[in-house]
Protein backbone atom coordinates (compact mmCIF):
# COMPACT_ATOMS: atom_id res chain seq x y z
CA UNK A 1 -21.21 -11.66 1.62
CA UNK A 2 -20.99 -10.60 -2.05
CA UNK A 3 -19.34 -12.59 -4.57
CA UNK A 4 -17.07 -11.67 -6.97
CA UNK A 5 -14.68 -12.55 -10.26
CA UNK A 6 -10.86 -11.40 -9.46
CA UNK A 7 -7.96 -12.32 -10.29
CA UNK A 8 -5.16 -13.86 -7.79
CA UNK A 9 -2.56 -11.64 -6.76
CA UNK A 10 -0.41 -14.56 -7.04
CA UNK A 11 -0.85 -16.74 -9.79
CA UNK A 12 -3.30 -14.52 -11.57
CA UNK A 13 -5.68 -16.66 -12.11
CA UNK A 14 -9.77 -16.06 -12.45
CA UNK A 15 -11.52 -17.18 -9.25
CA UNK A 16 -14.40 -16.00 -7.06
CA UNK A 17 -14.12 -14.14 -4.23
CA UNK A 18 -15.96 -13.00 -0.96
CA UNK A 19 -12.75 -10.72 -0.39
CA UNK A 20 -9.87 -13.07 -0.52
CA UNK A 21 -6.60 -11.73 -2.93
CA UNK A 22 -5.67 -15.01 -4.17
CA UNK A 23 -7.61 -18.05 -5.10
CA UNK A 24 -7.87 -21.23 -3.08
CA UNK A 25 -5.39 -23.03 -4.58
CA UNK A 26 -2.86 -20.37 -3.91
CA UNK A 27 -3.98 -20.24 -0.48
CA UNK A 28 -3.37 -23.88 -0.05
CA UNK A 29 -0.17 -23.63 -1.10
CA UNK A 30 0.98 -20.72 1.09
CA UNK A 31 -0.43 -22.49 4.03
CA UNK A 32 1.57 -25.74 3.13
CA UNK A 33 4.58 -23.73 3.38
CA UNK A 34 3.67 -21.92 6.60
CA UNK A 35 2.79 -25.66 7.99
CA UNK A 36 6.52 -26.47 7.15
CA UNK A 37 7.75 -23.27 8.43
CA UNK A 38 6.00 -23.81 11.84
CA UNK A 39 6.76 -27.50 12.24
CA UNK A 40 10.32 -26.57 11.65
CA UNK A 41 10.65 -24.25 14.36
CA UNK A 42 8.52 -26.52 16.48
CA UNK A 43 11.07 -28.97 16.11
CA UNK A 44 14.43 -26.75 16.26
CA UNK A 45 14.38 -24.49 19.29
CA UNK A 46 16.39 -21.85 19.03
CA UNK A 47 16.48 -21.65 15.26
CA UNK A 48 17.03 -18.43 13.42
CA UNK A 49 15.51 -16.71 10.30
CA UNK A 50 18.38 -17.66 8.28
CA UNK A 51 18.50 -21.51 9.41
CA UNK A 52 14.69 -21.85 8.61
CA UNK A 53 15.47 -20.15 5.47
CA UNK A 54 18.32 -22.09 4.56
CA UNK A 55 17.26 -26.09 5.64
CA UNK A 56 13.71 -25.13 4.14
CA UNK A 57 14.32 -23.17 0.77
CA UNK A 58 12.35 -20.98 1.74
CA UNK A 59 12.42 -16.64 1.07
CA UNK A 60 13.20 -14.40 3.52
CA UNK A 61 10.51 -12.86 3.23
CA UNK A 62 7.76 -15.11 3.76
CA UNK A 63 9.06 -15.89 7.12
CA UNK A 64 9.25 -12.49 7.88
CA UNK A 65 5.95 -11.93 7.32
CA UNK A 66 4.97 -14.60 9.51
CA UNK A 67 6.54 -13.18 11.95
CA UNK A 68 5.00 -10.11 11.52
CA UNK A 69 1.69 -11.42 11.28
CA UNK A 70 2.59 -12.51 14.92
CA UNK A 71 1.51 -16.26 13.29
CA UNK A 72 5.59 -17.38 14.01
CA UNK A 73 7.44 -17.02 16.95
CA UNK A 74 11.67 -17.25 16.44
CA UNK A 75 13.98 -16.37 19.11
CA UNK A 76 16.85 -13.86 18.29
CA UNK A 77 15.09 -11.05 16.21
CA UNK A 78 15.02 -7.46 17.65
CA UNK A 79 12.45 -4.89 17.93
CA UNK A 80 12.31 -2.40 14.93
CA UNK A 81 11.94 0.51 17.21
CA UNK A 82 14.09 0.16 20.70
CA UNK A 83 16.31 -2.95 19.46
CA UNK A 84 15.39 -5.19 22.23
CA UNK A 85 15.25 -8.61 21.69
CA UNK A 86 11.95 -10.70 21.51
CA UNK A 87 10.57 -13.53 19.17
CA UNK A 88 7.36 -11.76 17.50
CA UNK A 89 5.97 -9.51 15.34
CA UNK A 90 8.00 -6.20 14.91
CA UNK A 91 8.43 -4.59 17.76
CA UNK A 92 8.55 -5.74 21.33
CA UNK A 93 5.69 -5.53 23.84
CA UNK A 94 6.97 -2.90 26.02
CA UNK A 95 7.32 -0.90 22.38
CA UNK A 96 3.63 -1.95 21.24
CA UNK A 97 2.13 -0.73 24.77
CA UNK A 98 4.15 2.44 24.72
CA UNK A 99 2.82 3.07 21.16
CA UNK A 100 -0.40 2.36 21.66
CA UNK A 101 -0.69 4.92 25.17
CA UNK A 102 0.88 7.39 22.66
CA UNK A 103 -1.97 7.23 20.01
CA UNK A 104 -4.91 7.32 22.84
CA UNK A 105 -3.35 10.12 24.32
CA UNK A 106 -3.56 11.53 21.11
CA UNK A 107 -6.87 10.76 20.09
CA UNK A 108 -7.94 11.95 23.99
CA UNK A 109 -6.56 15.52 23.18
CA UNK A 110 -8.08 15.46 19.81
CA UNK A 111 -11.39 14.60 21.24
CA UNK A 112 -10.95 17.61 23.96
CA UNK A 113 -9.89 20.43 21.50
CA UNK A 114 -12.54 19.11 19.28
CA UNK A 115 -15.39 19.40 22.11
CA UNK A 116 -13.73 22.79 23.34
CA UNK A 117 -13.59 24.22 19.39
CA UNK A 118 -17.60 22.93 19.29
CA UNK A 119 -18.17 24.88 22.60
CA UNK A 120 -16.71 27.93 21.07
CA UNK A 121 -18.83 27.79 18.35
CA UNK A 122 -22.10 27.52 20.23
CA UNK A 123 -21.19 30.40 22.41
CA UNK A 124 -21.44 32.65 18.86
């Protein structure tokens, strides 16, 4: 992999990188605070977005990112798309496997109009 000079996206900071945004001692950091995050909710089942927030000084948004990520798991949140309640990521499974039937259904009619616009074509 190719090395190469950036700057962190967090610190700013000069550092070399095989595609990473921010340099290893930012890294280290945001992983200390994840490791607290998790622990946390490891240790207080049950506990919301704003308790973690609030005992750990933590933003807002860094846990909900982790939770997006799908790298946290905290009861009481609710999908983004139905409004169902579930502990990961944005949206709720029955949401994510609805979604994702939607978009091959799409690509499979894609592929067919593309293979019956190709056969069109070839008739000329």
């Amino acid at each position: 992999m190719k090395m190469e000079l950036k700057n962190c996206e967090e610190c700013g900071k000069l550092f070399m990188s095989a595609g990473a945004l921010r340099c290893p001692e930012c890294l280290d950091r945001e992983e200390a605070i994840f490791s607290r995050i998790r622990d946390y909710v490891w240790e207080h089942p049950g506990v919301t977005v704003d308790d973690v927030v609030r005992e750990l000084g933590v933003k807002p948004e860094k846990v909900l990112a982790y939770l997006r990520e799908g790298r946290l798991a905290i009861k009481g949140l609710t999908c983004q798309r139905c409004g169902a309640p579930f502990n990961m990521g944005r949206i709720c499974q029955r949401c994510a496997k609805e979604l994702e039937q939607n978009v091959n259904r799409t690509i499979k009619g894609h592929r067919a109009k593309m293979h019956t616009a190709s056969m069109r074509r070839e008739e000329k």
